[in-house]
N, C-alpha and C. Protein backbone atom coordinates (compact mmCIF):
# COMPACT_ATOMS: atom_id res chain seq x y z
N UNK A 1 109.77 245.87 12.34
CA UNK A 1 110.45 246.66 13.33
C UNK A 1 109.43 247.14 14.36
N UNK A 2 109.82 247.22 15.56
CA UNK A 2 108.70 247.05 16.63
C UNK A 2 108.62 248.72 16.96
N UNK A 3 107.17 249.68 17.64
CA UNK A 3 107.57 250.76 18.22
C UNK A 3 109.04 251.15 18.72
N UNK A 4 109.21 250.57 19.89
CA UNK A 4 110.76 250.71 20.42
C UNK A 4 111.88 251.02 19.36
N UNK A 5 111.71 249.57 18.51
CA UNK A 5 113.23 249.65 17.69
C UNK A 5 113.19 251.00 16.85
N UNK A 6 111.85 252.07 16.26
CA UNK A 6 111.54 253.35 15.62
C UNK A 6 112.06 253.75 16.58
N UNK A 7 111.52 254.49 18.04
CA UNK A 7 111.64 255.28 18.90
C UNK A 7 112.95 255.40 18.86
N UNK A 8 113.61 254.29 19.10
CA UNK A 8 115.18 254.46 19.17
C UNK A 8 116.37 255.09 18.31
N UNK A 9 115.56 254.51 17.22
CA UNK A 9 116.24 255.14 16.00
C UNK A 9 116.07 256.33 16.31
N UNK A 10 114.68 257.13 15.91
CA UNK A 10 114.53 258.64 15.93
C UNK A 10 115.74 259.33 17.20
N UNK A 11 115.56 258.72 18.20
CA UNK A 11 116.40 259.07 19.60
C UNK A 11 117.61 259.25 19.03
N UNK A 12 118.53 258.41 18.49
CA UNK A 12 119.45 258.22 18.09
C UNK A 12 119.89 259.69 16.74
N UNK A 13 119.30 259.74 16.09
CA UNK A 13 118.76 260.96 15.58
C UNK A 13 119.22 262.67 15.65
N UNK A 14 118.81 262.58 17.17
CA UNK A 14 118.85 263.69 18.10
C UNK A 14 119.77 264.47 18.43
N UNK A 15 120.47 265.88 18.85
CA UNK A 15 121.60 266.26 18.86
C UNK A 15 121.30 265.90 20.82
N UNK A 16 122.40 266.10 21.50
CA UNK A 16 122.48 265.51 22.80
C UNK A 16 121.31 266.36 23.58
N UNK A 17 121.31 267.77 23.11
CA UNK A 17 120.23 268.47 24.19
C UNK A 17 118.90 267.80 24.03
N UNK A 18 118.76 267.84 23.18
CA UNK A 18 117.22 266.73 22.35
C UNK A 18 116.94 265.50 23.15
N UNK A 19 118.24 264.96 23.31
CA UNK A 19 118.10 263.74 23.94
C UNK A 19 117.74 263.81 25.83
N UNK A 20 118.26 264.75 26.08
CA UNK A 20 117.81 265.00 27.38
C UNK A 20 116.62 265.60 27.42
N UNK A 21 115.81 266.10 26.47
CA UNK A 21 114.73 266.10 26.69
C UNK A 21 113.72 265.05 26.92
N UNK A 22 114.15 264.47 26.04
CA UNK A 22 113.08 263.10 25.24
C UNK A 22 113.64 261.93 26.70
N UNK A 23 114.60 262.01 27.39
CA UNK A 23 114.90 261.47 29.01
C UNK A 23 114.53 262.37 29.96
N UNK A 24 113.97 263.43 30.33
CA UNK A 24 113.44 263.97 30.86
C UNK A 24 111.71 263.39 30.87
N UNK A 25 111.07 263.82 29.48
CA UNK A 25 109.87 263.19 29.36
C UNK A 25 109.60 261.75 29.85
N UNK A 26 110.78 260.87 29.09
CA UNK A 26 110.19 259.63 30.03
C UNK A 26 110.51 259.65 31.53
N UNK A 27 111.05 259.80 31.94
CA UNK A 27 111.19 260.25 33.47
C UNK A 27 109.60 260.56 33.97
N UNK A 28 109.05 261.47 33.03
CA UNK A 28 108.21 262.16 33.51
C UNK A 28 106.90 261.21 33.22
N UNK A 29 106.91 260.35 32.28
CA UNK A 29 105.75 259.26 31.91
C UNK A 29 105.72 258.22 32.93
N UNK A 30 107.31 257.63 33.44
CA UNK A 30 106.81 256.80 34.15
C UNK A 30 106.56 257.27 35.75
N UNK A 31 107.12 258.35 36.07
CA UNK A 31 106.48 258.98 37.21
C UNK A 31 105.01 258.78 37.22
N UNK A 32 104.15 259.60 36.26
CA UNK A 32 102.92 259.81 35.78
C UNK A 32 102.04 257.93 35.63
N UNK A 33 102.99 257.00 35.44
CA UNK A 33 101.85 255.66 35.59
C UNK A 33 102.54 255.14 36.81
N UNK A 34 103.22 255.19 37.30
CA UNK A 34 103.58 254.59 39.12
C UNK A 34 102.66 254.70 39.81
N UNK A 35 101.66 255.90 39.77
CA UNK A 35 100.70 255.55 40.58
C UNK A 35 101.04 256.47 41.73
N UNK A 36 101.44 256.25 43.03
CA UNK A 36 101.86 257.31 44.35
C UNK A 36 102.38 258.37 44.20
N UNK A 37 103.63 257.94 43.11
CA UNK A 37 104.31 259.15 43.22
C UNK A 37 103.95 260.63 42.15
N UNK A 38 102.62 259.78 40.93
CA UNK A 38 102.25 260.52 40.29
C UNK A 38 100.92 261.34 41.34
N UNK A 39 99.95 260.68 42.27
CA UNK A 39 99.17 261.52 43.12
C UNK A 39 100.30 262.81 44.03
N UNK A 40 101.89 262.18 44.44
CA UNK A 40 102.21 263.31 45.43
C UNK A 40 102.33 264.50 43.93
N UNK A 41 102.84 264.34 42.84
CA UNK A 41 103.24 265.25 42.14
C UNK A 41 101.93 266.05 41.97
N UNK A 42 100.96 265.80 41.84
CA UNK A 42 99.57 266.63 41.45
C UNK A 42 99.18 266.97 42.49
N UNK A 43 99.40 266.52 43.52
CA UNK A 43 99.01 267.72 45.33
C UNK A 43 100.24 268.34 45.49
N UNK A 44 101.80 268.29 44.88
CA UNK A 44 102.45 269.32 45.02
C UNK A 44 101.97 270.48 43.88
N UNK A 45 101.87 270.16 42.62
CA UNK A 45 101.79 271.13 41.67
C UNK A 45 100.31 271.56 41.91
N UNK A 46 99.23 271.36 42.72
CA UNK A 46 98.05 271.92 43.01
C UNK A 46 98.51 272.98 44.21
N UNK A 47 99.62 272.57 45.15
CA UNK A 47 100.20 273.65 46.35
C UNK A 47 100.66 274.39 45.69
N UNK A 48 101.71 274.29 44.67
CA UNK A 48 102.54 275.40 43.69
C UNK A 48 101.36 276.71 43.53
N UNK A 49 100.35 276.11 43.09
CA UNK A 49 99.53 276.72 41.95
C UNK A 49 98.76 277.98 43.08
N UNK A 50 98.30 277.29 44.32
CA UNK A 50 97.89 278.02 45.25
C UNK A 50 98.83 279.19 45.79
N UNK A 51 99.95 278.44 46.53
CA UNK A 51 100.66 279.53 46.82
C UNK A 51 101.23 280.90 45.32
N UNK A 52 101.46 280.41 44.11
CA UNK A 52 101.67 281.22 43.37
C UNK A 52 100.48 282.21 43.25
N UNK A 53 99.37 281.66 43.38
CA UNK A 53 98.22 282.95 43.42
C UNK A 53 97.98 283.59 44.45
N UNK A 54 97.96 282.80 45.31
CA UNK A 54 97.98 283.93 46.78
C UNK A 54 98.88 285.00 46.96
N UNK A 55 100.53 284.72 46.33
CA UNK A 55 101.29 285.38 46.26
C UNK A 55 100.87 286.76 45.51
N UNK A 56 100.37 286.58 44.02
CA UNK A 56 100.69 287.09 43.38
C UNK A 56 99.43 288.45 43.77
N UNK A 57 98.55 288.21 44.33
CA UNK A 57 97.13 288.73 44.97
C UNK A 57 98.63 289.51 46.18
N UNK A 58 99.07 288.87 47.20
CA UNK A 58 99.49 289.50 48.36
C UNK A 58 100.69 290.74 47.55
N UNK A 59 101.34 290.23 46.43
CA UNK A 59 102.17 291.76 45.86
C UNK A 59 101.34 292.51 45.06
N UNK A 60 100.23 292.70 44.89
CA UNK A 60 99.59 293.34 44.22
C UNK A 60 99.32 294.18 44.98
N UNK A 61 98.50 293.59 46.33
CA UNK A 61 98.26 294.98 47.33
C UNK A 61 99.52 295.42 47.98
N UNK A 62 100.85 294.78 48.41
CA UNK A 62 102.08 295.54 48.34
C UNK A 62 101.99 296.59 47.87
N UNK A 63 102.11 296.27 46.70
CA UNK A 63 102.24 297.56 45.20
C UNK A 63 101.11 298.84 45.70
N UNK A 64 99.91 298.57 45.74
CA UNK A 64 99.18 299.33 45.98
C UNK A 64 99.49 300.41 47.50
N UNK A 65 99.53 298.99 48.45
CA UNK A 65 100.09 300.01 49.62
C UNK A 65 101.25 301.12 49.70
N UNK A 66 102.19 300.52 48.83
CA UNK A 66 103.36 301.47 48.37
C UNK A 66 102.92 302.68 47.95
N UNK A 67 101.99 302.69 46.96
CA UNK A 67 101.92 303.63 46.35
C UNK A 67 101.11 304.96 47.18
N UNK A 68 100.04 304.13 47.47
CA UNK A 68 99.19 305.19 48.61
C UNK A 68 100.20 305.88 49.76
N UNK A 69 101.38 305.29 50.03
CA UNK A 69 102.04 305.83 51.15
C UNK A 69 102.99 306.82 50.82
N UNK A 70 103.00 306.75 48.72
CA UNK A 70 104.40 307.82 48.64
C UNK A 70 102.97 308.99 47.69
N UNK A 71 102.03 308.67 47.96
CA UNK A 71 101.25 309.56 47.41
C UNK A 71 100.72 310.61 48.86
N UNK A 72 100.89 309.81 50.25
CA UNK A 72 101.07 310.60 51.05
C UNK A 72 99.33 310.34 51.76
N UNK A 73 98.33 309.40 51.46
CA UNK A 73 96.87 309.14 51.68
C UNK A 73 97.10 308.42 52.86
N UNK A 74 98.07 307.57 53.19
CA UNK A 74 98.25 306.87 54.28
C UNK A 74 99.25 307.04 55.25
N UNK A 75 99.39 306.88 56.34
CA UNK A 75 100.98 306.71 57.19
C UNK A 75 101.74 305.55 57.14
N UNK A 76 103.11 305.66 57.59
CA UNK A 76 103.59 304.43 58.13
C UNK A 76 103.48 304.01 59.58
């Protein structure tokens, strides 16, 4: 019995949410060996990663500015 004909079985196995996982992942494998479309995914999820930190740096001093202004140290 070859890899595949196992894989399948186990698949088969699966309750349906399971199975959309395990089709999700390959989705996600052969994205990942195509080649182009696996480089755009790693310069989008490297933009994700940036803007999520810049963000998270720009509400931090939000927060801070808030606070100094109801503590009354600063104006509006």
């Amino acid at each position: 019995m070859s890899i595949q004909d196992q894989t399948i079985g186990k698949i088969r196995q699966l309750p349906e949410a399971l199975v959309q996982e395990v089709s999700d992942f390959i989705d996600f494998l052969l994205m990942k060996h195509s080649g182009k479309n696996w480089e755009l995914w790693l310069q989008f999820s490297e933009s994700l990663e940036i803007v999520e930190s810049d963000f998270s740096e720009y509400l931090s001093n939000l927060e801070d500015y808030e606070e100094r202004l109801a503590r009354g140290e600063i104006q509006w």
